[in-house]
Protein backbone atom coordinates (compact mmCIF):
# COMPACT_ATOMS: atom_id res chain seq x y z
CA UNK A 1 110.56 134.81 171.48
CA UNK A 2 112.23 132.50 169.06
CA UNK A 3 111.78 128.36 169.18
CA UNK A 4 114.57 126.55 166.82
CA UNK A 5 113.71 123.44 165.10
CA UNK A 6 114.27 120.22 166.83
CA UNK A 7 117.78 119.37 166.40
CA UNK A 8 120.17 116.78 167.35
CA UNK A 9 121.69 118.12 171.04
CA UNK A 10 125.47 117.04 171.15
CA UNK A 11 125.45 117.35 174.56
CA UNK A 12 122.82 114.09 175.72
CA UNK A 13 122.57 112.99 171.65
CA UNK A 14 118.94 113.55 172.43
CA UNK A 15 116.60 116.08 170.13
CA UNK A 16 116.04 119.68 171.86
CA UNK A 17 114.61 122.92 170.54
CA UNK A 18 116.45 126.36 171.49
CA UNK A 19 114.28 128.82 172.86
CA UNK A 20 115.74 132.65 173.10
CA UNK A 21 114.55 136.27 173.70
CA UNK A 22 115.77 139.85 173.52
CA UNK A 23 115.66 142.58 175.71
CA UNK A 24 116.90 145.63 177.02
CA UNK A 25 118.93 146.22 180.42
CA UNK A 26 121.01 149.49 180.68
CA UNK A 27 120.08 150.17 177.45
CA UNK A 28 122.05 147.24 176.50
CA UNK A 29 120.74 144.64 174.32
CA UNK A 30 120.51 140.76 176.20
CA UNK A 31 119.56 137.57 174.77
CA UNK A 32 118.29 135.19 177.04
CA UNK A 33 118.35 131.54 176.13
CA UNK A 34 117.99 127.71 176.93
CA UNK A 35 117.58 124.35 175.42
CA UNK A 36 114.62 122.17 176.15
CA UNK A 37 115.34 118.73 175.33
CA UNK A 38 111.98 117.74 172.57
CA UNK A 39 110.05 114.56 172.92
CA UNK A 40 107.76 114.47 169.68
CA UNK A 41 103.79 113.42 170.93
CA UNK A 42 103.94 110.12 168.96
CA UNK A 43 107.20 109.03 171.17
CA UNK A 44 105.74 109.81 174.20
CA UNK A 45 103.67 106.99 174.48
């Protein structure tokens, strides 16, 4: 599993991490991956 850094999303201008794995299927390699848009504790309130 991999987790980006928060980062500006172009698609809603809102900050999102990146989270993506590898695996195997077929012996082919896959990445599997999706954006979850980040909301840091202190904004939350």
């Amino acid at each position: 599993m991999h987790v980006t850094k928060p980062y500006l999303s172009i698609n809603e201008a809102m900050p999102c991490v990146t989270l993506s794995v590898e695996t195997r299927s077929e012996g082919k390699r896959c990445v599997l991956c999706g954006d979850i848009d980040w909301v840091a504790e202190d904004d939350a309130e």
